[in-house]
N, C-alpha and C. Protein backbone atom coordinates (compact mmCIF):
# COMPACT_ATOMS: atom_id res chain seq x y z
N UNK A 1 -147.21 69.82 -260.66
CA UNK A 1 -147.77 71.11 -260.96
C UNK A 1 -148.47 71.15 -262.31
N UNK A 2 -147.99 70.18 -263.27
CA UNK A 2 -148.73 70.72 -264.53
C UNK A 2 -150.23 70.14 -264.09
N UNK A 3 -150.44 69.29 -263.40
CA UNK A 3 -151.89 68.78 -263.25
C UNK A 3 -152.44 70.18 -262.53
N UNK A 4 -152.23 71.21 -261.88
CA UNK A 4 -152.63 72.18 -261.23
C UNK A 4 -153.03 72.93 -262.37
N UNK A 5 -152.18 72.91 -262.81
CA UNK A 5 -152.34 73.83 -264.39
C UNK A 5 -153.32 73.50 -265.42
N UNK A 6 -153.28 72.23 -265.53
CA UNK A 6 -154.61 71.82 -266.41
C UNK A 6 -155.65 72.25 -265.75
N UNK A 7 -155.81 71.85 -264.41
CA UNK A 7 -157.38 72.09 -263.81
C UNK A 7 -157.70 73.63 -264.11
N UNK A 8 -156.72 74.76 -263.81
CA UNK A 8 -157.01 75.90 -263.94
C UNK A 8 -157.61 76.19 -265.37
N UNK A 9 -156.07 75.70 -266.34
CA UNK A 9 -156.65 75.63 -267.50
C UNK A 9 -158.10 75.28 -268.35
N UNK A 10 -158.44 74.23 -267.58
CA UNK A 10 -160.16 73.62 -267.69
C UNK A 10 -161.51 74.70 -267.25
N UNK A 11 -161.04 75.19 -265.71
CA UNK A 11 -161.85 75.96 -265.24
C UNK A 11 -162.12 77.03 -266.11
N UNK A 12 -160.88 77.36 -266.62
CA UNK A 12 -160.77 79.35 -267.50
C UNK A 12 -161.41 78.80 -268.67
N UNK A 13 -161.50 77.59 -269.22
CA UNK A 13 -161.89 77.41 -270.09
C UNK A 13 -163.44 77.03 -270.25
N UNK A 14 -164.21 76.65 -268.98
CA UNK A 14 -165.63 76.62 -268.82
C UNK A 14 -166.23 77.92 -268.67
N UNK A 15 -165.47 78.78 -267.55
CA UNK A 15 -165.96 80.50 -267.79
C UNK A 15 -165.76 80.69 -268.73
N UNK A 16 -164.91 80.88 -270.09
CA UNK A 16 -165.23 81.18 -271.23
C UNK A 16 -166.44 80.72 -272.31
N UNK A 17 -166.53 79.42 -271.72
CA UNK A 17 -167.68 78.91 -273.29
C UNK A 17 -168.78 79.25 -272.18
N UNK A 18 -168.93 79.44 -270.73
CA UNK A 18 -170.37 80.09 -269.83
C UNK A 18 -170.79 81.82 -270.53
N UNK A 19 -169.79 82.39 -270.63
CA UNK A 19 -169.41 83.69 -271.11
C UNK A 19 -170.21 83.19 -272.45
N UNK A 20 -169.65 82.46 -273.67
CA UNK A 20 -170.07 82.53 -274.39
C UNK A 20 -171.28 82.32 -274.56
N UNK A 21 -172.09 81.33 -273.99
CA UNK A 21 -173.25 81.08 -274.11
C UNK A 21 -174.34 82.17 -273.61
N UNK A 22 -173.86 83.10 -272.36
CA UNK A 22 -174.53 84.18 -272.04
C UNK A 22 -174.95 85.10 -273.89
N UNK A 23 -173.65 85.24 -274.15
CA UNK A 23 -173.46 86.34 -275.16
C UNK A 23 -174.49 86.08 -275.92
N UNK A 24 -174.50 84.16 -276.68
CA UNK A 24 -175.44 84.18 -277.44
C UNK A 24 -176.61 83.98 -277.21
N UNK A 25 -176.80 83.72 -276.00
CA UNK A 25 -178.52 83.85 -275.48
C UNK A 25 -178.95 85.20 -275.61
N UNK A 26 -178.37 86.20 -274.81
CA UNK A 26 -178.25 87.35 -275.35
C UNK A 26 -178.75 87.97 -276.92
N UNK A 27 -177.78 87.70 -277.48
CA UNK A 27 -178.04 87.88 -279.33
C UNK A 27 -179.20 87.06 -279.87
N UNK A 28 -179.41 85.75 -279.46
CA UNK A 28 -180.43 85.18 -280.07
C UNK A 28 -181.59 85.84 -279.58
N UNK A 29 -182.16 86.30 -278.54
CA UNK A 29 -183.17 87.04 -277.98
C UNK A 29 -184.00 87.81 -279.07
N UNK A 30 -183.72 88.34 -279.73
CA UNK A 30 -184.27 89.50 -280.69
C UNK A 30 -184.76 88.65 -282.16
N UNK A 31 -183.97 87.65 -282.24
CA UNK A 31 -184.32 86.37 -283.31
C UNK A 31 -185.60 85.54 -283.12
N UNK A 32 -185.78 85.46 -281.42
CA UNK A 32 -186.92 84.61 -281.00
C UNK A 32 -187.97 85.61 -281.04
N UNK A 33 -187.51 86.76 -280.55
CA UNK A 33 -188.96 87.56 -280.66
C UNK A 33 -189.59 87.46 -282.28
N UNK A 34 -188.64 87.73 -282.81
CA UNK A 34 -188.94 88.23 -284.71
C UNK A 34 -189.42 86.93 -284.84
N UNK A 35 -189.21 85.60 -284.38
CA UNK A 35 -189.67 84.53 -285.05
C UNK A 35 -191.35 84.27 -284.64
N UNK A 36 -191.45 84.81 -283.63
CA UNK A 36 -192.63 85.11 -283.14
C UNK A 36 -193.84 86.02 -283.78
N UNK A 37 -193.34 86.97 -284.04
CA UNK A 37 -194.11 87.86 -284.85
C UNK A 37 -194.13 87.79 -286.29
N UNK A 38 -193.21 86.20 -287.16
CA UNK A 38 -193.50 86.25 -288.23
C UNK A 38 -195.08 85.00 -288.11
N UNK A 39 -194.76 84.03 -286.84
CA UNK A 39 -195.65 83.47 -287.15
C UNK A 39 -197.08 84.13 -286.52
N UNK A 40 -197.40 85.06 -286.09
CA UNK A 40 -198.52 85.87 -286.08
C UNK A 40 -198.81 86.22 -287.64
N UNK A 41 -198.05 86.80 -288.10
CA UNK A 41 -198.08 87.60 -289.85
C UNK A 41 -198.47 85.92 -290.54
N UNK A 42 -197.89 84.85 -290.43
CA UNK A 42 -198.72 83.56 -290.91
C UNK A 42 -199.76 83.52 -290.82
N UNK A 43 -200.29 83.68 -289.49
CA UNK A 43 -201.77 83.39 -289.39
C UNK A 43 -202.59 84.15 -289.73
N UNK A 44 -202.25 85.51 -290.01
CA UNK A 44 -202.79 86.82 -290.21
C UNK A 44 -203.01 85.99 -292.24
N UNK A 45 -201.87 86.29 -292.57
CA UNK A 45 -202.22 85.89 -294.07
C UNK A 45 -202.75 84.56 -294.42
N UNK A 46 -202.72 83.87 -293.54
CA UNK A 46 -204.03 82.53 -293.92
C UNK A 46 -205.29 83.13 -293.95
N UNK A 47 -205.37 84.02 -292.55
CA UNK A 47 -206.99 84.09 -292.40
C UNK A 47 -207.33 85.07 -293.85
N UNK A 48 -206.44 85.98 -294.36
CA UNK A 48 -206.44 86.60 -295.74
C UNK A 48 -206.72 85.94 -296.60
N UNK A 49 -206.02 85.35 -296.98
CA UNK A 49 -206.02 84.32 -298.03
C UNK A 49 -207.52 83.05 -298.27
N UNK A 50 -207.97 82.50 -296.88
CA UNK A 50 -208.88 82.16 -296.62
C UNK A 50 -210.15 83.01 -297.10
N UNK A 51 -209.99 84.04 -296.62
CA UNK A 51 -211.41 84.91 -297.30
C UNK A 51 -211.38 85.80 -298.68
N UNK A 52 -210.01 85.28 -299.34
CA UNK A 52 -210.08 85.38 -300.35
C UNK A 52 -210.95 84.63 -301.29
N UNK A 53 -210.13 83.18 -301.03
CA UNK A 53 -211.01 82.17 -301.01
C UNK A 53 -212.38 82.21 -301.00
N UNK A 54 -213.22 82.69 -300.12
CA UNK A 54 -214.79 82.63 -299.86
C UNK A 54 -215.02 83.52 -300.77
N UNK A 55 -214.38 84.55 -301.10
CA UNK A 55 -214.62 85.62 -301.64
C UNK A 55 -214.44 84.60 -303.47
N UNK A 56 -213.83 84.15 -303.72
CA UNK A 56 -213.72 83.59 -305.26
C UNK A 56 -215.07 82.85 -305.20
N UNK A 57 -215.19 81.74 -304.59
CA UNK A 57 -216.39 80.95 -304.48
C UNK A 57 -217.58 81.49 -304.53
N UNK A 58 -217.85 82.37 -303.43
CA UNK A 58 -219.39 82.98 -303.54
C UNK A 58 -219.66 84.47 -303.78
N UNK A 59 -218.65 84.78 -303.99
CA UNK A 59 -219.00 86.51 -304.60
C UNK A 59 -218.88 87.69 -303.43
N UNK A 60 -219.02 87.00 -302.52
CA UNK A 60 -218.92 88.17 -301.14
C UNK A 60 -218.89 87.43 -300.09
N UNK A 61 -218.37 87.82 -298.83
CA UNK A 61 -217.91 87.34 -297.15
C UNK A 61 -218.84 88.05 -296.64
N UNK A 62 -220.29 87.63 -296.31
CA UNK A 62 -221.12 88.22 -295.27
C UNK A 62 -221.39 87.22 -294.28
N UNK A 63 -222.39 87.43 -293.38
CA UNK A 63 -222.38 86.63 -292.12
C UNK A 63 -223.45 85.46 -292.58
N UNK A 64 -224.12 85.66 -293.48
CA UNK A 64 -225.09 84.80 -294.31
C UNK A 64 -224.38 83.26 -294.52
N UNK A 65 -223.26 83.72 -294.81
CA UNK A 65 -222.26 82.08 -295.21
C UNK A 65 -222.31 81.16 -294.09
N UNK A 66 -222.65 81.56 -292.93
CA UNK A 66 -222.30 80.42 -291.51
C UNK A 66 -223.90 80.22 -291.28
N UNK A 67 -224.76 80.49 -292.03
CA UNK A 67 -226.35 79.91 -291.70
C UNK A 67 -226.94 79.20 -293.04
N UNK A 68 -226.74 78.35 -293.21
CA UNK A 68 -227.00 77.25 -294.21
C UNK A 68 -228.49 77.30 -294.58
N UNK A 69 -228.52 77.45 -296.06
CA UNK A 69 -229.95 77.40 -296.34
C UNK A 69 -230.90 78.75 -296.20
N UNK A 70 -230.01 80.04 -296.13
CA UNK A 70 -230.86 80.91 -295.75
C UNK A 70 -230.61 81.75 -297.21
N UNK A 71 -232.01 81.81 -297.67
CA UNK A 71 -232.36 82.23 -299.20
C UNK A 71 -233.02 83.70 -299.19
N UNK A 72 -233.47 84.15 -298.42
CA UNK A 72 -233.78 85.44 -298.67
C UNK A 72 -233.29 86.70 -298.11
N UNK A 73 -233.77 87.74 -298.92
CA UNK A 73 -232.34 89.02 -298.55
C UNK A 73 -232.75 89.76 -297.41
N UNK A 74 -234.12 89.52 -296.73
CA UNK A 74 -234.43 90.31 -295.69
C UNK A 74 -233.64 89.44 -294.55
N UNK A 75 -233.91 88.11 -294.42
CA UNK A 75 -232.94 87.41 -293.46
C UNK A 75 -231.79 87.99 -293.18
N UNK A 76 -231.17 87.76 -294.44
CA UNK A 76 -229.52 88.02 -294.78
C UNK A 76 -229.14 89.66 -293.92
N UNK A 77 -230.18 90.44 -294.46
CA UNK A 77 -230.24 91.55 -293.71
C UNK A 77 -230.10 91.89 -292.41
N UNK A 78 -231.01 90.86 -291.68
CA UNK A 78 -231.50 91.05 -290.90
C UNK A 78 -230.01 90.27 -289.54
N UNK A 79 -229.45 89.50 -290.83
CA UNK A 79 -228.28 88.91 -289.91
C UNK A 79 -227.22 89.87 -289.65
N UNK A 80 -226.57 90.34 -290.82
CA UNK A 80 -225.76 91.35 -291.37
C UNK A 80 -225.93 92.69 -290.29
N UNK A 81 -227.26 93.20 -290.03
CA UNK A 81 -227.60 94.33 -289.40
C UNK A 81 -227.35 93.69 -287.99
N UNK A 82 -227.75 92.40 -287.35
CA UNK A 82 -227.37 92.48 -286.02
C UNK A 82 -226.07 92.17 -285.45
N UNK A 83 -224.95 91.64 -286.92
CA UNK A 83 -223.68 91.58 -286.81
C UNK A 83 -222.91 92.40 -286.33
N UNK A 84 -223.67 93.71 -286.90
CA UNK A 84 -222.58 95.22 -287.23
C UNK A 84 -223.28 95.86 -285.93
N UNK A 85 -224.35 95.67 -285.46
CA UNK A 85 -224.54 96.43 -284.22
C UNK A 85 -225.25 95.84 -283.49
N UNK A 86 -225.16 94.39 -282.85
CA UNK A 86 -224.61 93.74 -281.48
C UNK A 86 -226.91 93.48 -281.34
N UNK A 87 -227.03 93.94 -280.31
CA UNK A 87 -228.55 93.42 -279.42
C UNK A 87 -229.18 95.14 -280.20
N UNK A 88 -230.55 94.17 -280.35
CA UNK A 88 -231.74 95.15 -281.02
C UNK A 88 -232.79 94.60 -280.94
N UNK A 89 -233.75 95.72 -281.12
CA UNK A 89 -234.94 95.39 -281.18
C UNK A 89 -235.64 95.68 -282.44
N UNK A 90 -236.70 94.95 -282.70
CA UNK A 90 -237.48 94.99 -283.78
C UNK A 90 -237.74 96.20 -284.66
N UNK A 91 -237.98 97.61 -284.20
CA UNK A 91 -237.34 98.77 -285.11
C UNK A 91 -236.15 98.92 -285.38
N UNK A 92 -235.41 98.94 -284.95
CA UNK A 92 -233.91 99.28 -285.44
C UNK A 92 -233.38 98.07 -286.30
N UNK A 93 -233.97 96.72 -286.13
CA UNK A 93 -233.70 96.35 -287.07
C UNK A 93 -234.32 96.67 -288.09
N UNK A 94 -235.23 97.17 -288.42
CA UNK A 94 -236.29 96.97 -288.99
C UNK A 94 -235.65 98.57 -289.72
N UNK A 95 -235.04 99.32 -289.06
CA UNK A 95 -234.69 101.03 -289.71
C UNK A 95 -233.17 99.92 -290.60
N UNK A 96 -232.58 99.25 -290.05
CA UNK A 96 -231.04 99.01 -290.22
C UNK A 96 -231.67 97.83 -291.80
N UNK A 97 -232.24 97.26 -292.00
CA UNK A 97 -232.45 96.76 -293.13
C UNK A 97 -233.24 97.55 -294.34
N UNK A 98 -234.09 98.16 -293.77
CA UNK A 98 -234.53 99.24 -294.76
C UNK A 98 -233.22 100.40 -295.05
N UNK A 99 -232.39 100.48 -294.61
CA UNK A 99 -231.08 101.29 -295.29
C UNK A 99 -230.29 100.25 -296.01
N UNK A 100 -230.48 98.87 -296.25
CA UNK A 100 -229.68 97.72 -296.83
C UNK A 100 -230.58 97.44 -298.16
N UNK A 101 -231.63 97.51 -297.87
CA UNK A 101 -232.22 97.10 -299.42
C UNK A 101 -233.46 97.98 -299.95
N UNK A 102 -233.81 99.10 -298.78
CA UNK A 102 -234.49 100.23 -299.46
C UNK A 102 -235.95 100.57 -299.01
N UNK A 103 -236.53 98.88 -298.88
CA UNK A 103 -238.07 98.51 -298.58
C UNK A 103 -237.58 97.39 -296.49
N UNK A 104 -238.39 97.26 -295.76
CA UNK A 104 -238.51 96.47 -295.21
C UNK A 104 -239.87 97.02 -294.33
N UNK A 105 -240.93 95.73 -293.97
CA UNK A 105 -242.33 95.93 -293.01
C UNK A 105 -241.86 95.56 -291.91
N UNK A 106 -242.13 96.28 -290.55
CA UNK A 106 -241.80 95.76 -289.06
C UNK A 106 -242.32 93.79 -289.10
N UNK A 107 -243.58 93.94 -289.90
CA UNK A 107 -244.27 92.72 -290.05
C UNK A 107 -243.33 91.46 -290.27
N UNK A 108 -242.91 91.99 -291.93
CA UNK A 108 -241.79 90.78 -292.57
C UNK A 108 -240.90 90.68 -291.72
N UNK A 109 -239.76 91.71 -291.25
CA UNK A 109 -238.71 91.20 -290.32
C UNK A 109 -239.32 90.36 -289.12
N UNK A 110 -240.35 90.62 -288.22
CA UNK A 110 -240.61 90.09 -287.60
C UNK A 110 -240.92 89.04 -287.89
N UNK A 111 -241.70 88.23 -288.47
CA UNK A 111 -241.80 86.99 -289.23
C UNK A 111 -240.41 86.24 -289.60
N UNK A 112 -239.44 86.85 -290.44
CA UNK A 112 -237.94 86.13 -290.39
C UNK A 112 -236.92 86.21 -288.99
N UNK A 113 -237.46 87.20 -288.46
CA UNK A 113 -236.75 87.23 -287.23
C UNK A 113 -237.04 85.75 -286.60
N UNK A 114 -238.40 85.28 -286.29
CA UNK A 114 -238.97 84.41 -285.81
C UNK A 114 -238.69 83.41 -286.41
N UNK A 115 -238.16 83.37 -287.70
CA UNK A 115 -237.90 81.95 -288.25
C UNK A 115 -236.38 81.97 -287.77
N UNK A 116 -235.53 82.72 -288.17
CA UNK A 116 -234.07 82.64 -287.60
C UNK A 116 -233.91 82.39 -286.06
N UNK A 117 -235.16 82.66 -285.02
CA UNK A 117 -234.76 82.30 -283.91
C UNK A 117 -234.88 80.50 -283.91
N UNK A 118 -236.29 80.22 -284.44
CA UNK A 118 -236.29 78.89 -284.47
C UNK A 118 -235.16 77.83 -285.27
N UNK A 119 -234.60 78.42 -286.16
CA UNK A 119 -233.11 78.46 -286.62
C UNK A 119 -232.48 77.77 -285.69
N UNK A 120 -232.30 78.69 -284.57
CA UNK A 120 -230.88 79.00 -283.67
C UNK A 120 -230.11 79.78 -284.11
N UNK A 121 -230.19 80.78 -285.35
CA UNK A 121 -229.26 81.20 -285.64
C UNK A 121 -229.53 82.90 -284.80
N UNK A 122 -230.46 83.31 -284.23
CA UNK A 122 -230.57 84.54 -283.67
C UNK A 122 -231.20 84.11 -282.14
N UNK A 123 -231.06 84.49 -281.38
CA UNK A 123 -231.68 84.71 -280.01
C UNK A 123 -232.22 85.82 -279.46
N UNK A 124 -233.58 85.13 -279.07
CA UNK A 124 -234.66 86.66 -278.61
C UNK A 124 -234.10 86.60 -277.00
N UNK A 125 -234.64 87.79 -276.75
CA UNK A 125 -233.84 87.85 -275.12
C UNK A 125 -235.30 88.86 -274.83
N UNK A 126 -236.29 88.98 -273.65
CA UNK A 126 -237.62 89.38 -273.68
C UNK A 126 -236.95 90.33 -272.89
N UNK A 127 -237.74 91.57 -273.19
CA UNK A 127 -237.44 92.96 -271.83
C UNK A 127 -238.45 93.72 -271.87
N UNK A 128 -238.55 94.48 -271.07
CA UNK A 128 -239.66 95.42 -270.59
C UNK A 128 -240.46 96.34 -271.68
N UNK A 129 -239.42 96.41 -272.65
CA UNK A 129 -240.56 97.18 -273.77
C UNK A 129 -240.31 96.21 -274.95
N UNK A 130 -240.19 94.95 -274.85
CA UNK A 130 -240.50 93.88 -276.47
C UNK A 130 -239.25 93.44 -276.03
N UNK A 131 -239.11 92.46 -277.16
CA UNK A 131 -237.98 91.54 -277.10
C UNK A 131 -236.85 92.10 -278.01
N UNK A 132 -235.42 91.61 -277.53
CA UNK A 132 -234.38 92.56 -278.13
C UNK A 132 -233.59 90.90 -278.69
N UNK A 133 -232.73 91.43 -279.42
CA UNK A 133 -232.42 90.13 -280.57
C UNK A 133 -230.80 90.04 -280.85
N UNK A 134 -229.89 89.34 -280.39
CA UNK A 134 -228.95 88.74 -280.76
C UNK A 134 -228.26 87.66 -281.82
N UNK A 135 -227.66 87.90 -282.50
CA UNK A 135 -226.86 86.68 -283.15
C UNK A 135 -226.65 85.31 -282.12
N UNK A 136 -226.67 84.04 -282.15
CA UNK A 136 -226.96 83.08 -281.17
C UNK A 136 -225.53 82.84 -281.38
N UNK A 137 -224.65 82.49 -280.00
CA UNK A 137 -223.54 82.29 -279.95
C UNK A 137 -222.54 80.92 -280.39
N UNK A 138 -223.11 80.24 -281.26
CA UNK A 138 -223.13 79.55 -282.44
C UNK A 138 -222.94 79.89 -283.56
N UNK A 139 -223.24 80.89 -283.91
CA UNK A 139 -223.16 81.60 -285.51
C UNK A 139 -222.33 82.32 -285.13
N UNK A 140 -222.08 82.82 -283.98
CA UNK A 140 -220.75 83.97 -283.94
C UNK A 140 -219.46 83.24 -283.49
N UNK A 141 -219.56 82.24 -283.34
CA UNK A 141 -217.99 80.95 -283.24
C UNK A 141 -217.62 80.98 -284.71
N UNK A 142 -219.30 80.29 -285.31
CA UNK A 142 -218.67 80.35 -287.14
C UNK A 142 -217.92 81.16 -287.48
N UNK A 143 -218.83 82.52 -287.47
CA UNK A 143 -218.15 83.60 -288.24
C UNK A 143 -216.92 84.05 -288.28
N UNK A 144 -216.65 83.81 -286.83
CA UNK A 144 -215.05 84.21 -286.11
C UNK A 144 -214.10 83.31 -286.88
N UNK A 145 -214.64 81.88 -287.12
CA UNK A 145 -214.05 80.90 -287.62
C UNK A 145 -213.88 80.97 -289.01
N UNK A 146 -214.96 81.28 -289.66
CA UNK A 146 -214.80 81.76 -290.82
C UNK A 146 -214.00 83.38 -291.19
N UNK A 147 -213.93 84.35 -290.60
CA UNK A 147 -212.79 85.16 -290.47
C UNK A 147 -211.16 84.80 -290.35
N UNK A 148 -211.19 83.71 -289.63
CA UNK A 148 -210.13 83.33 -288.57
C UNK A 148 -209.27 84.12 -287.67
N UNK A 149 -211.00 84.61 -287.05
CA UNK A 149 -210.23 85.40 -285.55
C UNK A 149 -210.08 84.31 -284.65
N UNK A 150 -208.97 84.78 -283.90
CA UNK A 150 -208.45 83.82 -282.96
C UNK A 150 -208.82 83.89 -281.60
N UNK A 151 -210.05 84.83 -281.39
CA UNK A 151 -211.15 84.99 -280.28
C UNK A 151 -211.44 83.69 -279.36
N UNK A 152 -211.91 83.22 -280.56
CA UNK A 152 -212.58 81.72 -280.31
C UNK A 152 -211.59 80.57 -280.02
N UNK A 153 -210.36 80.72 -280.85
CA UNK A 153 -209.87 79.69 -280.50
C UNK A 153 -210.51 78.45 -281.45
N UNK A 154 -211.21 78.81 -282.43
CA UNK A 154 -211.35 77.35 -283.02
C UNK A 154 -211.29 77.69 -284.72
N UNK A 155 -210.21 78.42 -284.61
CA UNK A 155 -210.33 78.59 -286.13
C UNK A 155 -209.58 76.62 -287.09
N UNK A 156 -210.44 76.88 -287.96
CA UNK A 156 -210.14 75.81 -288.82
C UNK A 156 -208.55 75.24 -289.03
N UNK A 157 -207.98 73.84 -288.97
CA UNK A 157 -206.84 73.15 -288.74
C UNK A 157 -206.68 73.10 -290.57
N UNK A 158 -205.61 73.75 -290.52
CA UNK A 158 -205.09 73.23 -292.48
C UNK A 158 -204.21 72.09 -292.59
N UNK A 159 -204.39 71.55 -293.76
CA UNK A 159 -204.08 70.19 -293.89
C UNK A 159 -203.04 69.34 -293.38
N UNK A 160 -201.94 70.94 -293.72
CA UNK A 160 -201.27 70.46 -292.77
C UNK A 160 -200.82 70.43 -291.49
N UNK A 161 -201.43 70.88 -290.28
CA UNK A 161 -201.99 70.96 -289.03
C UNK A 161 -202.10 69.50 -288.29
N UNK A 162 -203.31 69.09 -289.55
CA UNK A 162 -204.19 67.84 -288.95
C UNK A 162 -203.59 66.74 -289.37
C-alpha cells in the first residue's frame, strides 16, 4: 500500500505545480503586455532622439534633408508644400510657397518643379487640366526613415541592431 500512496502522492503533487503554473501564466500576462509597450516607448524615443540629432546638426528637420544637393529655397518650398498637402498642381503650389517665403512666379516653380522631377525626387502625373505633382515614392521612404515612422518598415538599424 505505501507504493499506492506514493503514486497518489505524486499525482496531487503534479495537479499542484499544473495549478501553479496556470496561476503564474496568469500573473505574468500583464508583465508581457507592459513589456511590450515599453518597447514601443523605445522606439518612439529613438525616433525622438534621432531628430534631435538632425535637429543639432542642421538647424531644422524639413523634407529638404532626404534630397541631396538641393540649394535653393523655392525647391525646398516647393518640397515642404507638397509634403504637407499630398498631389497638386502648379497653382497651389505656386499659392502654398508664396505663403512660405512671400514672393514665388508660376514660371520659377515650374522650372524647379521640372528640375526636381528630373531629380526623381517629385513625380508629375498628367490630367485633364495640367499636370498634378507628387513627392516620388523614394523621398517619402526617406523621410519616413528619417522620422522613424515605422510605415515603411525600413527605419535605420542602430549599432547595436546590426
Amino acid at each position: 500500500m505505501a507504493k499506492g500512496d506514493l503514486q497518489d502522492d505524486v499525482r496531487e503533487l503534479r495537479k499542484q505545480v499544473e495549478a501553479l503554473r496556470e496561476a503564474l501564466a496568469k500573473v505574468a500576462e500583464p508583465y508581457r503586455e507592459i513589456a511590450g509597450y515599453m518597447e514601443q516607448l523605445q522606439g518612439i524615443t529613438r525616433g525622438y532622439f534621432r531628430l534631435l540629432d538632425l535637429y543639432a546638426k542642421h538647424g531644422s528637420v524639413a523634407p529638404d534633408l532626404v534630397v541631396p544637393g538641393l540649394k535653393d529655397d523655392i525647391s525646398k518650398a516647393i518640397l515642404t508644400a507638397l509634403f504637407e498637402k499630398g498631389e497638386r498642381n502648379i497653382s497651389q503650389i505656386t499659392d502654398s510657397v508664396k505663403a512660405k517665403r512671400g514672393t514665388a512666379s508660376r514660371r520659377i516653380v515650374r522650372e524647379r518643379l521640372q528640375g526636381l522631377v528630373q531629380r526623381g525626387a517629385v513625380v508629375a502625373t498628367p490630367g485633364p487640366r495640367g499636370h498634378t505633382y507628387r513627392v516620388s515614392e523614394e523621398v517619402a521612404a526617406k523621410w519616413s526613415q528619417v522620422l522613424g515612422l515605422s510605415k515603411y518598415g525600413d527605419q535605420p538599424k542602430t549599432e547595436q541592431e546590426q
